[in-house]
PDB file of N, CA and C in Angstrom:
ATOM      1  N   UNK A   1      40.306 -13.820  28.175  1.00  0.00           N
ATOM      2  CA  UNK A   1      40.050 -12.460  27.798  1.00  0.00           C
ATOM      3  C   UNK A   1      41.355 -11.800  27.376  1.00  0.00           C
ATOM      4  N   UNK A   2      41.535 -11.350  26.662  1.00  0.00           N
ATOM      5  CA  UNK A   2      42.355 -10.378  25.682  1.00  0.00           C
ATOM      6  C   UNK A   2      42.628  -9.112  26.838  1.00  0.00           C
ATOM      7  N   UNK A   3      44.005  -9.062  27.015  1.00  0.00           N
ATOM      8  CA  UNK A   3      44.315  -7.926  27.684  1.00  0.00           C
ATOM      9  C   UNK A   3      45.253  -6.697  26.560  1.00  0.00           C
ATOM     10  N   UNK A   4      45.889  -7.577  25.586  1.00  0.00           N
ATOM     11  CA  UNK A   4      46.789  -7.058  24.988  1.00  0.00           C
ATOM     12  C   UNK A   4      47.443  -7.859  24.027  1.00  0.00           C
ATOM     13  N   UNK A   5      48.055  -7.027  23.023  1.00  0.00           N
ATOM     14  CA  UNK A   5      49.451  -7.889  22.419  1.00  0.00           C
ATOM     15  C   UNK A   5      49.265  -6.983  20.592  1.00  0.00           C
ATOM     16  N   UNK A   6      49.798  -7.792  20.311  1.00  0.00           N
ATOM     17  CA  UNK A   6      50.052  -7.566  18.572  1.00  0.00           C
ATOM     18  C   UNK A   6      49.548  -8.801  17.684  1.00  0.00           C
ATOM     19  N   UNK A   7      49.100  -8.410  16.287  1.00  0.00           N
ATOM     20  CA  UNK A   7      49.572  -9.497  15.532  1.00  0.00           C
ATOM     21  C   UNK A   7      49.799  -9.332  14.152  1.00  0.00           C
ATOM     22  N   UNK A   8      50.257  -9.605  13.041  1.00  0.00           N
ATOM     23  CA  UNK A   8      50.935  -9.428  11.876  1.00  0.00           C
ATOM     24  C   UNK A   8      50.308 -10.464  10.535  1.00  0.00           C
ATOM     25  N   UNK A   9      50.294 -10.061   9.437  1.00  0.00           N
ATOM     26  CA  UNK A   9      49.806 -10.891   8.048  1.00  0.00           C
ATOM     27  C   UNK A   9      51.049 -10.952   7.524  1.00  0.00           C
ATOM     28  N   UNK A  10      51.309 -12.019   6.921  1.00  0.00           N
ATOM     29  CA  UNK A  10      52.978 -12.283   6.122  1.00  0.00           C
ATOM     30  C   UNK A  10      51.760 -12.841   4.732  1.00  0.00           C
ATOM     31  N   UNK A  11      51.764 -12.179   3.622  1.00  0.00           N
ATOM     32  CA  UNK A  11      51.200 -13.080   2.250  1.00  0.00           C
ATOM     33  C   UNK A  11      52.238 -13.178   1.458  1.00  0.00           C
ATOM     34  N   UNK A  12      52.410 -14.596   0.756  1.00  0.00           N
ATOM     35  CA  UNK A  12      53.696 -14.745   0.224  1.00  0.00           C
ATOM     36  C   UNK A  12      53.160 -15.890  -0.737  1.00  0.00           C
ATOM     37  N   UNK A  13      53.165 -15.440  -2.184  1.00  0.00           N
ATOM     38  CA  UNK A  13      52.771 -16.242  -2.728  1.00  0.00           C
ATOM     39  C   UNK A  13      51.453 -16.727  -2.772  1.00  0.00           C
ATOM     40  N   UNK A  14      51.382 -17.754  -2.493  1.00  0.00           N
ATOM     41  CA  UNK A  14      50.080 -18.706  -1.840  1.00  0.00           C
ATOM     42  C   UNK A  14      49.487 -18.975  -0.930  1.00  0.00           C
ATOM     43  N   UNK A  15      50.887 -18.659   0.246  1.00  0.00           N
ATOM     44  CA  UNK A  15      50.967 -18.909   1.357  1.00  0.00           C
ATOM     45  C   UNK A  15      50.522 -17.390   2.003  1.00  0.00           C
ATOM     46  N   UNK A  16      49.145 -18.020   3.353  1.00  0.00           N
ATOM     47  CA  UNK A  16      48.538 -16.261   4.245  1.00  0.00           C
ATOM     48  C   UNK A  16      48.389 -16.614   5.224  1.00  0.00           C
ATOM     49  N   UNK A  17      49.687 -15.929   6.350  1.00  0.00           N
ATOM     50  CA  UNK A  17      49.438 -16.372   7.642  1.00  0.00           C
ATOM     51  C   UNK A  17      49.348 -15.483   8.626  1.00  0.00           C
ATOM     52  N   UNK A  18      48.905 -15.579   9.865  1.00  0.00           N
ATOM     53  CA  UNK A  18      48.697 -14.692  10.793  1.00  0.00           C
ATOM     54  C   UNK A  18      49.376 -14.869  11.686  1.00  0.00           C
ATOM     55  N   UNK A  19      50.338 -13.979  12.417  1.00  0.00           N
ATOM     56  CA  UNK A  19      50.912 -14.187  13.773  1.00  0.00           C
ATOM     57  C   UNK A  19      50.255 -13.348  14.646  1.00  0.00           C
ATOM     58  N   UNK A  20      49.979 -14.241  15.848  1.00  0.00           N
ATOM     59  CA  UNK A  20      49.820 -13.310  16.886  1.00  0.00           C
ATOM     60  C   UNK A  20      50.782 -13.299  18.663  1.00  0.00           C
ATOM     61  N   UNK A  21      50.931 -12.322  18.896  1.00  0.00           N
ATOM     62  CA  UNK A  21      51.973 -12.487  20.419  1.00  0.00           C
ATOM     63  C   UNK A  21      50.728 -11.575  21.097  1.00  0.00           C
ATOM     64  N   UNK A  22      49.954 -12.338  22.450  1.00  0.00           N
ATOM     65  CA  UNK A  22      48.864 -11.742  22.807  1.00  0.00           C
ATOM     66  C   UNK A  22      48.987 -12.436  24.402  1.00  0.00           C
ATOM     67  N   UNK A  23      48.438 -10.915  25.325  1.00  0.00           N
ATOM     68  CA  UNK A  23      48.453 -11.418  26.501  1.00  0.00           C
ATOM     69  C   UNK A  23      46.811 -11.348  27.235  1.00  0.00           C
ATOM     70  N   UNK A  24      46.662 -12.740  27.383  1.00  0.00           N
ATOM     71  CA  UNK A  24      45.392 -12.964  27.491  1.00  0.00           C
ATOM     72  C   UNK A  24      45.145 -13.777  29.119  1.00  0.00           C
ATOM     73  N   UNK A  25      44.420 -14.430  29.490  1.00  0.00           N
ATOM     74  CA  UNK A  25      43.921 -14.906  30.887  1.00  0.00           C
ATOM     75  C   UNK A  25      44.997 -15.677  30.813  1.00  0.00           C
ATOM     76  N   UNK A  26      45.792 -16.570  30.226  1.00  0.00           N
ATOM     77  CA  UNK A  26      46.404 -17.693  30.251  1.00  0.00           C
ATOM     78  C   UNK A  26      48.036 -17.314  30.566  1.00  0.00           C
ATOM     79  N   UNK A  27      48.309 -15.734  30.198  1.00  0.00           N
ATOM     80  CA  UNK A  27      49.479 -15.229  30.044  1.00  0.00           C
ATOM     81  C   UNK A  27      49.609 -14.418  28.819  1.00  0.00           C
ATOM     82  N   UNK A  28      51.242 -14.453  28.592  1.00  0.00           N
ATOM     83  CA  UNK A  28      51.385 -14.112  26.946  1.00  0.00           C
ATOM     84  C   UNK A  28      51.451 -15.160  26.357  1.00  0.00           C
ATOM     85  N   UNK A  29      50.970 -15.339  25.356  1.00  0.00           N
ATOM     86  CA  UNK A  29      51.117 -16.455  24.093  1.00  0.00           C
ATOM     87  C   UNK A  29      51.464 -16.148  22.883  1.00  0.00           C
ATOM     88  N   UNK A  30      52.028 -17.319  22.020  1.00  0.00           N
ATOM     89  CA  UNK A  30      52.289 -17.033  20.775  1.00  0.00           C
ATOM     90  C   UNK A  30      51.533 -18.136  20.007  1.00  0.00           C
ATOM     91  N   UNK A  31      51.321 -17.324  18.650  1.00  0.00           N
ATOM     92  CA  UNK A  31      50.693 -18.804  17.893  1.00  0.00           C
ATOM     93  C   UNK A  31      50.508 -18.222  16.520  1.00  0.00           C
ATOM     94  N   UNK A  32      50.667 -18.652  15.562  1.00  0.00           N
ATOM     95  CA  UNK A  32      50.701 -18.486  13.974  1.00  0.00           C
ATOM     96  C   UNK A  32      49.650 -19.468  13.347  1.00  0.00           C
ATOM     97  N   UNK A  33      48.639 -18.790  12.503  1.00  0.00           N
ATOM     98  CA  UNK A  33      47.396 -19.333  12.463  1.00  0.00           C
ATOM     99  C   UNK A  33      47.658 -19.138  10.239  1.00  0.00           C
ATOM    100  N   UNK A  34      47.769 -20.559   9.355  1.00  0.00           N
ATOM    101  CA  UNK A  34      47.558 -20.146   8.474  1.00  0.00           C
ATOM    102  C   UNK A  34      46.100 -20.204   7.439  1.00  0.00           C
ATOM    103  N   UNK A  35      46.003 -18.935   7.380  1.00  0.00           N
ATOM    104  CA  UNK A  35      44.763 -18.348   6.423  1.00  0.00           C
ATOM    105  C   UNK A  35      44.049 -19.254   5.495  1.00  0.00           C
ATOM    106  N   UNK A  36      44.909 -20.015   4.534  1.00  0.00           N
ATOM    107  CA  UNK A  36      44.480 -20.572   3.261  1.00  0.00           C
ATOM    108  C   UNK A  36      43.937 -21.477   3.964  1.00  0.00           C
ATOM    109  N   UNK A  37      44.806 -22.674   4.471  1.00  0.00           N
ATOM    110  CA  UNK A  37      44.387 -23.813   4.930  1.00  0.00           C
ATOM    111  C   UNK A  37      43.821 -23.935   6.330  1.00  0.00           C
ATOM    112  N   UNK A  38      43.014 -22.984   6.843  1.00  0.00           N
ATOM    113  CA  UNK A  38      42.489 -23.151   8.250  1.00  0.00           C
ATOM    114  C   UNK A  38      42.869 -24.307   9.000  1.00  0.00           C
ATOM    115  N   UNK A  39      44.123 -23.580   9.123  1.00  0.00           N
ATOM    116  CA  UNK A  39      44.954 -24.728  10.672  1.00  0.00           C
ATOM    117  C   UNK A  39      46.050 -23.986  11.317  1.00  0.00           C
ATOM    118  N   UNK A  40      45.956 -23.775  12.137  1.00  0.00           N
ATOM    119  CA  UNK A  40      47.212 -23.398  13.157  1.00  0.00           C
ATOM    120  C   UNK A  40      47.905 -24.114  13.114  1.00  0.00           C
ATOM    121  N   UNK A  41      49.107 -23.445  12.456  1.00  0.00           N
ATOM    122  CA  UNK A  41      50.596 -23.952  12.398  1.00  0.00           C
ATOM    123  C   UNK A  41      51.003 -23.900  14.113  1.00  0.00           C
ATOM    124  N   UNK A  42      51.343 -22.996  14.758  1.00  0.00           N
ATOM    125  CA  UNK A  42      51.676 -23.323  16.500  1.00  0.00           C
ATOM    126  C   UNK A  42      50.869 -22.530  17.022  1.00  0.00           C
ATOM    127  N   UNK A  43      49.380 -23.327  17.635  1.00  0.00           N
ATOM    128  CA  UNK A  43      48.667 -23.082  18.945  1.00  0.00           C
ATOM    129  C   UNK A  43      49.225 -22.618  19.434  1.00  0.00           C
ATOM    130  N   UNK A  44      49.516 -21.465  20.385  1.00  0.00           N
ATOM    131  CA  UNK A  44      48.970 -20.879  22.263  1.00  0.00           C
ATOM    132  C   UNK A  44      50.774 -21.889  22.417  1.00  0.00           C
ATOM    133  N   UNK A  45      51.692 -20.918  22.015  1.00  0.00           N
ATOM    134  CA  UNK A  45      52.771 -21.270  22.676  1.00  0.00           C
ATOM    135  C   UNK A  45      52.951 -20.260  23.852  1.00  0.00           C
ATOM    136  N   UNK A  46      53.411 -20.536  25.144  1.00  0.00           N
ATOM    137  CA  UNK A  46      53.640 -19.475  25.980  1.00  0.00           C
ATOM    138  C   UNK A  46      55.256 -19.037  25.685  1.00  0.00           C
ATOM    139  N   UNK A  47      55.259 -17.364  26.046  1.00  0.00           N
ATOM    140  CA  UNK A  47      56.343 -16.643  26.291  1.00  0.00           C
ATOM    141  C   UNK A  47      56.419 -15.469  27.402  1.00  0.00           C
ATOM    142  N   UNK A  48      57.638 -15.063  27.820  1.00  0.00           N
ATOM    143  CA  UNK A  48      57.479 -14.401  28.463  1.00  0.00           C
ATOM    144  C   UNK A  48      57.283 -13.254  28.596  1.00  0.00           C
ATOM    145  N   UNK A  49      56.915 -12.314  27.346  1.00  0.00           N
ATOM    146  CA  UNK A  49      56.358 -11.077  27.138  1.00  0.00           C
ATOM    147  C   UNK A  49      56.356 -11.154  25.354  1.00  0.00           C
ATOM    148  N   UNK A  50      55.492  -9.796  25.362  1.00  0.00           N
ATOM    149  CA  UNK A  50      54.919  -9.875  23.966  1.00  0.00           C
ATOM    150  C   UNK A  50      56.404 -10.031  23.047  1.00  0.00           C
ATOM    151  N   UNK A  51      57.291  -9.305  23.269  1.00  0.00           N
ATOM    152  CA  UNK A  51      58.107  -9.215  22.371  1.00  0.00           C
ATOM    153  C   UNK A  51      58.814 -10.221  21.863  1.00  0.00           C
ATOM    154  N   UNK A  52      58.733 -11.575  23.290  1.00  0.00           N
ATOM    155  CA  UNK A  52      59.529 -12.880  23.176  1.00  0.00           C
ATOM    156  C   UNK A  52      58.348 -13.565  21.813  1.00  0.00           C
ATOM    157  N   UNK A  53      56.789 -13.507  22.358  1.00  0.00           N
ATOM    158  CA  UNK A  53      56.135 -14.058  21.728  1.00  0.00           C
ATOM    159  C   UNK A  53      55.994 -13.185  19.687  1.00  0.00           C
ATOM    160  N   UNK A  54      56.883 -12.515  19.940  1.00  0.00           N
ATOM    161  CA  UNK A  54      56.905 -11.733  18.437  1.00  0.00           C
ATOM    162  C   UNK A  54      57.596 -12.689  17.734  1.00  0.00           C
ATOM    163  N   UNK A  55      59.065 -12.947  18.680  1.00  0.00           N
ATOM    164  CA  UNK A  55      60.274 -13.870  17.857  1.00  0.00           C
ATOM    165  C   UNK A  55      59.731 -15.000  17.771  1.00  0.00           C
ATOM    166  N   UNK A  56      58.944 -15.798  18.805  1.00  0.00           N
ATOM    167  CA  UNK A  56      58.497 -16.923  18.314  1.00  0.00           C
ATOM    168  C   UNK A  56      57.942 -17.245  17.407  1.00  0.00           C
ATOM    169  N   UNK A  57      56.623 -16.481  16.845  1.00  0.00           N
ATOM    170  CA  UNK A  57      55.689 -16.414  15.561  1.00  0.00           C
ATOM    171  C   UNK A  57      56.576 -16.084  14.961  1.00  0.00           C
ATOM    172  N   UNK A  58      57.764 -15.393  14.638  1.00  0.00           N
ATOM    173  CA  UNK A  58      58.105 -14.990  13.560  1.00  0.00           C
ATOM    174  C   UNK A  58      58.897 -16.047  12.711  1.00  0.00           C
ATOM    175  N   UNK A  59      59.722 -17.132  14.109  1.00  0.00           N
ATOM    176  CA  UNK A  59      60.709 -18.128  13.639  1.00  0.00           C
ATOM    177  C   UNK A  59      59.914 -19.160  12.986  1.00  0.00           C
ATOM    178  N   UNK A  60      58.746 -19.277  13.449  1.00  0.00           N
ATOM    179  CA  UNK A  60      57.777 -20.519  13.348  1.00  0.00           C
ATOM    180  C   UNK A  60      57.135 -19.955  11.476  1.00  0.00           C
ATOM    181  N   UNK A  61      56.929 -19.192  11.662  1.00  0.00           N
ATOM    182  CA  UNK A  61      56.457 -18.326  10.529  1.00  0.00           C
ATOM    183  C   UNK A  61      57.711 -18.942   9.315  1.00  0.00           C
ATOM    184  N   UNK A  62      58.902 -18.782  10.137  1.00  0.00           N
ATOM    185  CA  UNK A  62      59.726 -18.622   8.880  1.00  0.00           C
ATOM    186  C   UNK A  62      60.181 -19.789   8.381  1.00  0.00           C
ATOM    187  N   UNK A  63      60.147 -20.938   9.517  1.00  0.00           N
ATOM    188  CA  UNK A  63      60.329 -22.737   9.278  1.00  0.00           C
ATOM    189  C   UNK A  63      59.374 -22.848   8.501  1.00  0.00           C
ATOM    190  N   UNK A  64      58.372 -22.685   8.484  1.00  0.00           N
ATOM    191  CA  UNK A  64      57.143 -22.873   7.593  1.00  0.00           C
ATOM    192  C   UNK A  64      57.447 -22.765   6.199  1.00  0.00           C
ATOM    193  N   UNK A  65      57.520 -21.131   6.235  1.00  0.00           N
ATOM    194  CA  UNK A  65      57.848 -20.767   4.807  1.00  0.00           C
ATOM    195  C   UNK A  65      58.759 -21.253   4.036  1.00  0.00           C
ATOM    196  N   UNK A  66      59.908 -22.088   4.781  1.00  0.00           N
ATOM    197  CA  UNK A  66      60.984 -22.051   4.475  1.00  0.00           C
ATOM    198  C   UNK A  66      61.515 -23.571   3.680  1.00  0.00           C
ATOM    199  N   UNK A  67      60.125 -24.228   4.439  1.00  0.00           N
ATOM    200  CA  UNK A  67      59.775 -25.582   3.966  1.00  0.00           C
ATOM    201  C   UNK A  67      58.654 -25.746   3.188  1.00  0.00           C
ATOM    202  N   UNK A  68      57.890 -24.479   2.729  1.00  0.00           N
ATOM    203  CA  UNK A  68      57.453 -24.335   1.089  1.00  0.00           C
ATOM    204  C   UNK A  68      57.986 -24.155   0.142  1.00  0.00           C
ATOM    205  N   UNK A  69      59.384 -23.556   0.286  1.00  0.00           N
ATOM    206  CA  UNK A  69      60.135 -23.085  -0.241  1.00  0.00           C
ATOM    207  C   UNK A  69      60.025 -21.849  -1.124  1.00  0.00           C
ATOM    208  N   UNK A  70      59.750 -20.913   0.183  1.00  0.00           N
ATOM    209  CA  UNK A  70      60.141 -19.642   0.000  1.00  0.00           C
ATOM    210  C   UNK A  70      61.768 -19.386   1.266  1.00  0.00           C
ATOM    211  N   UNK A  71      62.254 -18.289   0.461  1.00  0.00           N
ATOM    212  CA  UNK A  71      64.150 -18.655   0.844  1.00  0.00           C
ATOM    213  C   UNK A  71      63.747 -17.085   1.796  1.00  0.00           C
ATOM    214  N   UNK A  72      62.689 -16.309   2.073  1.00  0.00           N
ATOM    215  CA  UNK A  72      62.716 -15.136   3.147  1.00  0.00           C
ATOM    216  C   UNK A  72      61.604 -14.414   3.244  1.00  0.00           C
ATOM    217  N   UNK A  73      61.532 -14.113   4.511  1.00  0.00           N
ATOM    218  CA  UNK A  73      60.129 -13.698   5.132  1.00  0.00           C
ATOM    219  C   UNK A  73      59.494 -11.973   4.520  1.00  0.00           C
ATOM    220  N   UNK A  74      59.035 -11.999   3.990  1.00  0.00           N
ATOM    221  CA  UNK A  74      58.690  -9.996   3.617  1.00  0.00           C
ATOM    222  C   UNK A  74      58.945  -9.290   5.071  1.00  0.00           C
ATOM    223  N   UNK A  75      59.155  -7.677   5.026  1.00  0.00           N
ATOM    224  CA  UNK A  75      58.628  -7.420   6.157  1.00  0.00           C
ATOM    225  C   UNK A  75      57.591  -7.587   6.885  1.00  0.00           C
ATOM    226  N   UNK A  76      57.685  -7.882   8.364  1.00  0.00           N
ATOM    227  CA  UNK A  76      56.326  -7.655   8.999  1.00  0.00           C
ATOM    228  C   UNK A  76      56.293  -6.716   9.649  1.00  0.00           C
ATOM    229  N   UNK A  77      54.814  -6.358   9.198  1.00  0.00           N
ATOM    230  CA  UNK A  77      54.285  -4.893  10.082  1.00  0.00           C
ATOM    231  C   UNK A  77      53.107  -5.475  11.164  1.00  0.00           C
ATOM    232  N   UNK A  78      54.006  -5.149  12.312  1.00  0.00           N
ATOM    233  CA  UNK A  78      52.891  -5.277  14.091  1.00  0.00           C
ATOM    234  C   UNK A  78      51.765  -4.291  14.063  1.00  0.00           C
ATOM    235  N   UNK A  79      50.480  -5.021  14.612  1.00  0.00           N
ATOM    236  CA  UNK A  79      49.584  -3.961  14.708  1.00  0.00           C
ATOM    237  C   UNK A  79      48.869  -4.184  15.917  1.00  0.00           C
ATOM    238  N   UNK A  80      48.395  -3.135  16.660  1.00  0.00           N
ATOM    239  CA  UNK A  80      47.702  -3.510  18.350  1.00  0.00           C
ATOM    240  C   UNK A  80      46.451  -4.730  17.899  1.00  0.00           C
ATOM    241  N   UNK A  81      46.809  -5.801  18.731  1.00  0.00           N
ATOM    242  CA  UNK A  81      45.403  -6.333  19.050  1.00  0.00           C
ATOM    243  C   UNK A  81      44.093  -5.528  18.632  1.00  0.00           C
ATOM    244  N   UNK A  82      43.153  -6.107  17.966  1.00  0.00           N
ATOM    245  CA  UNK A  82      41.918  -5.502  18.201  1.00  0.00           C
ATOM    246  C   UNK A  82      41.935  -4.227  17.033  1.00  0.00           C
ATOM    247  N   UNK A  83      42.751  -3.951  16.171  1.00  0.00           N
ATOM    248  CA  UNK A  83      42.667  -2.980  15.573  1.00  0.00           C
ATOM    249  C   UNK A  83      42.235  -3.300  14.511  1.00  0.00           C
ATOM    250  N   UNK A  84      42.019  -2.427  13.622  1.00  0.00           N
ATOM    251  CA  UNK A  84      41.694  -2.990  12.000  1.00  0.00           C
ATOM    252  C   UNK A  84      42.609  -2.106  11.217  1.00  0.00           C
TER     253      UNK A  84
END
């Protein structure tokens, strides 16, 4: 169950991914889920609060991108869990 957290859209190109840092039954977690190709780039990594789990999606986010070869991440804008 979803207690809390954030998560973010990076579209870049071709490439549409989702980060989320969310504290749920298991703890906080991190995990970056990409859009196009329905596959989670990193499952349910644990961290120790949302903000750790921000940097994680974000680094993971950016190895990714970085090995499509895009050379930098757009801004990301955080938004509460659960919002639209």
């Amino acid at each position: 169950m979803l207690t809390g957290g954030v998560w973010a859209e990076i579209k870049l190109g071709n490439e549409h991914l989702r980060l989320f840092s969310e504290n749920n039954a298991q703890g906080v977690q991190s995990s970056v889920y990409n859009v196009t190709k329905r596959t989670w780039l990193a499952p349910s990594e644990a961290a120790d609060d949302v903000e750790q789990g921000k940097e994680k999606a974000v680094e993971c986010a950016r190895e990714y991108l970085k090995s499509a070869g895009h050379s930098e991440l757009p801004p990301i804008v955080w938004k509460e869990s659960r919002s639209r």
